[in-house]
Structure formats: C-alpha cells, structure tokens
Protein backbone atom coordinates (compact mmCIF):
# COMPACT_ATOMS: atom_id res chain seq x y z
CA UNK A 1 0.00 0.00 0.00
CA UNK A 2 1.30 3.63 -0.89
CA UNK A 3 2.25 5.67 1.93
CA UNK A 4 -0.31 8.63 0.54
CA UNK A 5 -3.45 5.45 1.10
CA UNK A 6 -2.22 4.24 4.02
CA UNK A 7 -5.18 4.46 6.87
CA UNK A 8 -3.87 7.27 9.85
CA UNK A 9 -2.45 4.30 12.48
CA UNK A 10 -0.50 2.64 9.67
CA UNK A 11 2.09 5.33 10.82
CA UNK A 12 3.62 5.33 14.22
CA UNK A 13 4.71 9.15 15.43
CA UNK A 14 8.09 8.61 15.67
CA UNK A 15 7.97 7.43 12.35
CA UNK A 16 6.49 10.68 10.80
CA UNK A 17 9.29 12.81 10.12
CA UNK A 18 11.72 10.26 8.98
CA UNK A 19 9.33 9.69 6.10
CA UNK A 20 9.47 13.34 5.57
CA UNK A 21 13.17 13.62 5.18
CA UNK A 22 12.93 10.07 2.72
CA UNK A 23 10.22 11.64 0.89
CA UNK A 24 12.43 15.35 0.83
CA UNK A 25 15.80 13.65 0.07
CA UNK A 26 13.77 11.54 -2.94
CA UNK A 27 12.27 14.34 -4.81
CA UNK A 28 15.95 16.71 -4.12
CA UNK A 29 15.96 17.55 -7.98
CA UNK A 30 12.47 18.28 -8.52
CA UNK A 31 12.26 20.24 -5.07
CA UNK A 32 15.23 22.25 -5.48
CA UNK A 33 14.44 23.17 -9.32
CA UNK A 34 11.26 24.22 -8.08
CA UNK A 35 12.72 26.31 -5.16
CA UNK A 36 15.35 28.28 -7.66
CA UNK A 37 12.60 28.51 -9.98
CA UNK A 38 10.47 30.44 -7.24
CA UNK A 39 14.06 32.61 -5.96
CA UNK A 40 14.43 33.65 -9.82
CA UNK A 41 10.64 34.71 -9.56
CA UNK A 42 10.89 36.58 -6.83
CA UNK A 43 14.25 38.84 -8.12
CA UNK A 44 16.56 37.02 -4.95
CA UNK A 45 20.30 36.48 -5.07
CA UNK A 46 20.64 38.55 -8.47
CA UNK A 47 24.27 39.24 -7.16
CA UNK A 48 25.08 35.80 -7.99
CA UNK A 49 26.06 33.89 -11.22
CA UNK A 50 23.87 31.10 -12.21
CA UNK A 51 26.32 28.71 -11.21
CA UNK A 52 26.67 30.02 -7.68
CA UNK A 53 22.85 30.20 -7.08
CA UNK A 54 22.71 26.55 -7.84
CA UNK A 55 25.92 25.58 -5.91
CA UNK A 56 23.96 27.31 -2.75
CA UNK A 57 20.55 26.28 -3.35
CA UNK A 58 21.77 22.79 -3.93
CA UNK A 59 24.10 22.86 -0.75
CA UNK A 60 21.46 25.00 1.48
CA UNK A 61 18.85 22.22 0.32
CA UNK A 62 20.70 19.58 1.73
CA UNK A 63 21.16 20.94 5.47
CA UNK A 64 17.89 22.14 5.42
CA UNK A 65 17.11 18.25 5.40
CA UNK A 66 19.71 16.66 7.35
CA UNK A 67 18.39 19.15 10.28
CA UNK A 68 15.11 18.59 9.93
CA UNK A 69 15.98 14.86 10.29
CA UNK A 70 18.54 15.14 13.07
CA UNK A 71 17.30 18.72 14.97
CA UNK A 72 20.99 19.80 15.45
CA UNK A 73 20.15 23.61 15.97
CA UNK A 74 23.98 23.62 16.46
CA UNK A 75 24.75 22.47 13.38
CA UNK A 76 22.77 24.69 11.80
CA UNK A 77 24.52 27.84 13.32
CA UNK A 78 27.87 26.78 12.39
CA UNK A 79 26.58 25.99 8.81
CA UNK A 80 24.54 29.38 8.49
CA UNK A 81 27.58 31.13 9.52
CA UNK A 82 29.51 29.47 6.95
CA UNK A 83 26.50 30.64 4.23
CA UNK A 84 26.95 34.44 5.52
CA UNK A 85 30.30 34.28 5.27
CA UNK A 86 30.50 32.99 1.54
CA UNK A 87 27.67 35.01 0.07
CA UNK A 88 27.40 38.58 2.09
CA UNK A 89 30.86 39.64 0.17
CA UNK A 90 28.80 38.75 -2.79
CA UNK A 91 26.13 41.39 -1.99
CA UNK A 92 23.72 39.42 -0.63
CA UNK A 93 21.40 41.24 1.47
CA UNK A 94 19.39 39.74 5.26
CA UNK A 95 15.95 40.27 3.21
CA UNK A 96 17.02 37.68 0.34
CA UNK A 97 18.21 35.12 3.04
CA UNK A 98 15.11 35.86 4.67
CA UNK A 99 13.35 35.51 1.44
CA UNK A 100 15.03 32.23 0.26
CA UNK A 101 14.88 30.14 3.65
CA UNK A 102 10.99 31.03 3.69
CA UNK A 103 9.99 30.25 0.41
CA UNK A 104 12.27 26.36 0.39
CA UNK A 105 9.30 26.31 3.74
CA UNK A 106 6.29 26.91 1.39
CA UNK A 107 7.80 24.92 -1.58
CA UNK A 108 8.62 21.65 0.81
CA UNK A 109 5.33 21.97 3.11
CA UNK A 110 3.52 22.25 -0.26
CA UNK A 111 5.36 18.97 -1.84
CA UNK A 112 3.89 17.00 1.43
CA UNK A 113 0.83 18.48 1.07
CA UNK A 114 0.65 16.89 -2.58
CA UNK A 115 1.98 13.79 -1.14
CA UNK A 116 -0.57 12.82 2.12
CA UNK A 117 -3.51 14.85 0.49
CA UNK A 118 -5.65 11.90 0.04
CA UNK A 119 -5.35 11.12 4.16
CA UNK A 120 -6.07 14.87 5.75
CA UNK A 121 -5.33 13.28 9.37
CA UNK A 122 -2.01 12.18 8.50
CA UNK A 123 -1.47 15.63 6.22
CA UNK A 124 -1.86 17.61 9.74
CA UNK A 125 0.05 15.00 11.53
CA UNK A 126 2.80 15.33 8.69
CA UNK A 127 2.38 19.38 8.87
CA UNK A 128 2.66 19.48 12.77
CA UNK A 129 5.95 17.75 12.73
CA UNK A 130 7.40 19.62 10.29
CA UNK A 131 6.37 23.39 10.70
CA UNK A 132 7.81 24.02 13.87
CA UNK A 133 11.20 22.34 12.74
CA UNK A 134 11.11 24.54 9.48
CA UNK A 135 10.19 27.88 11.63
CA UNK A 136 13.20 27.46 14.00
CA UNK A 137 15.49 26.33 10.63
CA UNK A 138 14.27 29.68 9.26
CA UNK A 139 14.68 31.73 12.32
CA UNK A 140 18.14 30.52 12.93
CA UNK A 141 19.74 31.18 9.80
CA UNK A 142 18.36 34.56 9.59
CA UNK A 143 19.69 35.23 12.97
CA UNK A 144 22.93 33.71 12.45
CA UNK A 145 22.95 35.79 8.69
CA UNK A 146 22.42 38.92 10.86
CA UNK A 147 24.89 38.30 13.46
CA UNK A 148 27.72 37.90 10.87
CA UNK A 149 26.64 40.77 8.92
CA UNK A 150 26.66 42.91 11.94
CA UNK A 151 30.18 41.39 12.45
CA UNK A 152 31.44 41.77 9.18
CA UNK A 153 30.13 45.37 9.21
CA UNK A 154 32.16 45.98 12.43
CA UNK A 155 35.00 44.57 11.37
CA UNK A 156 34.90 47.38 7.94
CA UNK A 157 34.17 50.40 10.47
CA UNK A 158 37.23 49.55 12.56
CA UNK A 159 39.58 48.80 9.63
CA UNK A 160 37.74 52.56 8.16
CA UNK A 161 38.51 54.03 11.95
CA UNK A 162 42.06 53.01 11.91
CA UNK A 163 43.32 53.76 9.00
CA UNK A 164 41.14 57.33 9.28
CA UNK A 165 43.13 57.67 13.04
CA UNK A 166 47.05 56.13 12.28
CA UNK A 167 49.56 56.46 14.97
CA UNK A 168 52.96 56.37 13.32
CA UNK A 169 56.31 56.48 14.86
CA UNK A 170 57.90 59.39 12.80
CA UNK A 171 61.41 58.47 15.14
CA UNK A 172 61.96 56.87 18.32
CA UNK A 173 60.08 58.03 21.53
CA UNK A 174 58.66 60.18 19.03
CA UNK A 175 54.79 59.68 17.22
CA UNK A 176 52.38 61.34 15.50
CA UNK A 177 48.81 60.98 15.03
CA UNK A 178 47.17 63.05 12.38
CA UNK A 179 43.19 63.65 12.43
CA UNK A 180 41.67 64.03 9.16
CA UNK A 181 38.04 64.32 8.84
CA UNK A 182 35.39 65.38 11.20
CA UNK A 183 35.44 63.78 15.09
CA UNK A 184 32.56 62.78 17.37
CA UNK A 185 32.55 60.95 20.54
CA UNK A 186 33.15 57.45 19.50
CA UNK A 187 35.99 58.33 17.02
CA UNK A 188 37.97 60.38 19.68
CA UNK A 189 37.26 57.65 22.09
CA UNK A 190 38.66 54.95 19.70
CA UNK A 191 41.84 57.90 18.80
CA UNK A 192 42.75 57.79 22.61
CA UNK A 193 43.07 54.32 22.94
CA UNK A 194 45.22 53.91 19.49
CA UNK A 195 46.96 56.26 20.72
CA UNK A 196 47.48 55.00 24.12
CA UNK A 197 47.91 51.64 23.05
CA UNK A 198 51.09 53.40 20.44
CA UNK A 199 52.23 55.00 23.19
CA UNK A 200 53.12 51.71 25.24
CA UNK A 201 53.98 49.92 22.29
CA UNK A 202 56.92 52.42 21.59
CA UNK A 203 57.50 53.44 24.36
CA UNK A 204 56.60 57.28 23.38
CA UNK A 205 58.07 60.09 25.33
CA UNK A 206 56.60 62.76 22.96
CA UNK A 207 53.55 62.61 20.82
CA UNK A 208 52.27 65.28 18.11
CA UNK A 209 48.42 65.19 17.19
CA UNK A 210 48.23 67.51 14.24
CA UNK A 211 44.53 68.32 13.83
CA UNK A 212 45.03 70.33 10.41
CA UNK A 213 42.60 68.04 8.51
CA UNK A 214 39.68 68.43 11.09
CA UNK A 215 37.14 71.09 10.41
CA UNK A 216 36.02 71.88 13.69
CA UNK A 217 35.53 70.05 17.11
CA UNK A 218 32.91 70.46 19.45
CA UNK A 219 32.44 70.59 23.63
CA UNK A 220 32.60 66.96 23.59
CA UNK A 221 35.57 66.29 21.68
CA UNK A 222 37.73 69.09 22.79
CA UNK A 223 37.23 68.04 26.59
CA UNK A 224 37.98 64.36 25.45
CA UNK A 225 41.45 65.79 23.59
CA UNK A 226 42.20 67.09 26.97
CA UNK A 227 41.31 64.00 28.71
CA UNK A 228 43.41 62.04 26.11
CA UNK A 229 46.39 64.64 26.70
CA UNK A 230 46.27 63.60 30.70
CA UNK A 231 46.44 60.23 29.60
CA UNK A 232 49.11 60.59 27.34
CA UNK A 233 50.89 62.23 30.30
CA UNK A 234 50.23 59.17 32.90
CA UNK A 235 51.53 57.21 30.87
CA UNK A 236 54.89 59.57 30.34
CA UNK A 237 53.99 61.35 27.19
CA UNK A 238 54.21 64.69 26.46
CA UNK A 239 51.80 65.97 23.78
CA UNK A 240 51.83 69.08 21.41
CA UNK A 241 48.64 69.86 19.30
CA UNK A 242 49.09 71.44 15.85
CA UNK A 243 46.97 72.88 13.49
CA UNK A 244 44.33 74.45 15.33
CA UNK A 245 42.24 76.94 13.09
CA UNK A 246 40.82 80.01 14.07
CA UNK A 247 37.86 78.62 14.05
CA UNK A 248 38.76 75.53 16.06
CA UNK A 249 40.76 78.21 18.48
CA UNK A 250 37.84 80.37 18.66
CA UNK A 251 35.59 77.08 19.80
CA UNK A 252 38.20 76.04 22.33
CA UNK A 253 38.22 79.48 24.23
CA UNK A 254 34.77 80.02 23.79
CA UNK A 255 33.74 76.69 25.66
CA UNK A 256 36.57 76.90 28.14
CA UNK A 257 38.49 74.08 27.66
CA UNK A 258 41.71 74.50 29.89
CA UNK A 259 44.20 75.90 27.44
CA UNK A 260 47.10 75.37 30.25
CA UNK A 261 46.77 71.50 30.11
CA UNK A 262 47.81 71.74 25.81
CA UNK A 263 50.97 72.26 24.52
CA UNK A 264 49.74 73.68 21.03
CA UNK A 265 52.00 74.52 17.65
CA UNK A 266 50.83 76.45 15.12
CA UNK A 267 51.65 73.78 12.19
CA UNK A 268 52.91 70.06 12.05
CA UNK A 269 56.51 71.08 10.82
CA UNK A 270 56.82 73.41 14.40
CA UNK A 271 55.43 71.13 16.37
CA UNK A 272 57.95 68.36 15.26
CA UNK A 273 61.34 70.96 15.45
CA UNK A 274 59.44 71.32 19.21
CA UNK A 275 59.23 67.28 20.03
CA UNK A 276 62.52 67.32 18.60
CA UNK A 277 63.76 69.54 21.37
CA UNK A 278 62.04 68.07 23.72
CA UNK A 279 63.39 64.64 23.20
CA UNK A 280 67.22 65.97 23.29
CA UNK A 281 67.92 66.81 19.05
CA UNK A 282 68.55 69.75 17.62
CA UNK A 283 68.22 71.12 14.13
CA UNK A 284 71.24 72.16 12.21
CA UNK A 285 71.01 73.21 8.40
CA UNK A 286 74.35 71.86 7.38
CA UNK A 287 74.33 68.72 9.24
CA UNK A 288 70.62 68.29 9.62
CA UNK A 289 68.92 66.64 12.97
CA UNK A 290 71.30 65.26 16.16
CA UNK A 291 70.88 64.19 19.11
CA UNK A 292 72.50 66.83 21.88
C-alpha cells in the first residue's frame, strides 16, 4: 500500500518525520528546481552567477534536510555562519536570506501536502511535525545571517577608523597621530586608545596630534582631547597639538576648555622641530637633525 493510502495508524509518530526527510531527500531535484525557480521569480540572489545560485541552493537544500531529520540547531549555526560568510561579500542582502529560507518552507510543506492529500489526518500530523522544525530552521539562519553581517560590518568600520586615526612612529620616543576628517565621541574615544595603546607599544616620550585636517571640534571632543592629553601624560607622554584653526581656536576658548593643560603649535613642521627639542635633538642646516 502507498504511503499517501495508508489508513492514519498505519504510521507510528516517531515514524512521521523520517518519512518526511525520505520523501524530501527523494524528490531533491524536482524540489530544489522548483525552489530556484520560485528565488528567480521573486528577483533574490541577483548578485550571484547562475552557477553560484545553484551551488547554494543545492548545498542550502541539503542541510535544510539533514536538520530537519537530526534537529541539530547547532549544526545549523555553524553551517549558516559558513553561508553568511560565503555570500554577504557577494552582496547578498538579510531580506534575500530571509526571502530564500521562507519560500524552500512553502515549496517543501507544499510537496507533502501533494503527497498525504488523500489522508487529511495524517497531512496535519505530517504538517505538525514539520512546521515548527522549518520555523526554528528559518529563524536561525536569519539570525545567524544577521549576526555575521553585523560582524562583518564591524570589522569594515574599525579597519575605516584606523586607517582614518594612524599612529605612526615618525622616530623613536617620538609619534604622530594626524586627524583628518570630522570627530565625534566614539571616534575620539577609539583615537585615545590607538593612541594609548602606540604610546606603550613604543614606548613614546613625545607625541604630536596635528589636527590640520579636522574642520572643527565640538564641547565633547575638545574636553575628550584634553582627557586624552592627561592620559598621554600618565603614561609619560608629552603631547603638542598642531593645526588648530581660528575657528577651532575660537571654539576652544569660547567653551573653556583648559588651554594650560595643551601644549599647542601652530603647524605640524613646528610642532615636530618642538618634540625634537624636547626629546634631546637639535636642528642644524648643514648637518641636519642630532641628538644633543
């Protein structure tokens, strides 16, 4: 007798979603032609060739069953994390994982919907087993997508930040830290420990932060350059501020900021003769820069 006629007790409960995943892993071809078809339909994973979309589909097709017949939620994360991290270079936005995990749901619930149709108690039997294992299959991989987006997104900002903030040794004992672009909170927060961090790492006894390429600072940001020029100075740095603008000047007195506590230069060449002298060299034109 065909499992589709077979009478409701023919089929013992433990037995229900192993005949699923036989039934699923039988009709992979037709299932996962029909799932692409419906992903093309629907204008999903257009950043990827042909031949990628069906190396995924065909590959995201096959753990979707092996965890609907095992339930290894752990398995899952580590092999949604492995998805993200192939296609989000790729352009692949959370919507379209979203998108594609949902409708391989609908496309396999309606394939055992064809298949017990003729036995409606054993169709919601069928359907209760395998709905809640295909909801948490869905909601993991979209929160495992997200979480590596969010980390892959992180990752960009810092590489953006640091390279936007570099401390370079111009000499030893000696760094500089140029600011280009506009500061807020979280990007002098981040400059202070770079520079910090430089600081201990070569063991700085002067540092110059040249703020020529900064087009103003606000309250926030000028208290947290003097906060970051105490630091420098517990941990044995002296540090001289170049490039202030008028208009950056102007700021600085009108909010009060404690002028005393900054050693400021007009321009990044000064400031540098002045760390110079401060770390023992001296400047002479014929023989250039020694150490007194």
């Amino acid at each position: 007798m065909n499992d589709e006629n077979r009478p409701q007790g023919d089929v013992d409960e433990d037995q229900l979603l192993p005949q699923l995943v036989a039934h699923l892993r039988e009709h992979r071809a037709k299932l996962r032609d029909e799932w692409a078809s419906r992903i093309r339909e629907a204008h999903l994973l257009e950043a990827m060739s042909a031949q990628e979309m069906a190396a995924e589909t065909t590959s995201v097709y096959d753990n979707y069953v092996e965890v609907l017949e095992t339930g290894s939620v752990e398995a899952l994360q580590h092999y949604a994390r492995d998805l993200s991290e192939r296609i989000i270079p790729r352009g692949v936005e959370t919507h379209e994982v979203v998108g594609i995990v949902l409708l391989l749901r609908d496309v396999l619930a309606r394939s055992l919907f064809e298949k017990y149709q003729n036995d409606f108690a054993l169709l919601n039997r069928v359907l209760d087993a395998y709905e809640p294992a295909a909801n948490r299959i869905a909601n993991t991989v979209a929160v495992s997508f997200v979480e590596e987006r969010e980390r892959v997104i992180r990752q960009q900002q810092d590489a953006i930040r640091e390279l936007s903030t570099p401390v370079l040794p111009v000499r030893e004992r000696l760094l500089i830290l140029p600011i280009i672009g506009s500061l807020d909170g979280e990007r002098a927060r981040q400059l202070t420990e770079q520079l910090l961090n430089g600081i201990r790492t070569h063991r700085a006894k002067v540092v110059v932060i040249d703020i020529t390429g900064a087009p103003d600072v606000d309250q926030t940001v000028a208290n947290h350059l003097v906060q970051t020029v105490d630091a420098s100075r517990l941990m044995g740095a002296s540090v001289i501020i170049t490039g202030l603008s008028p208009k950056i000047a102007q700021t600085l007195v009108t909010i009060g900021v404690d002028l005393s506590k900054m050693n400021t230069i007009g321009d990044l060449q000064g400031g540098l003769e002045e760390a110079e002298r401060l770390l023992g060299y001296h400047v002479s034109t014929e023989e250039g820069i020694t150490s007194s």
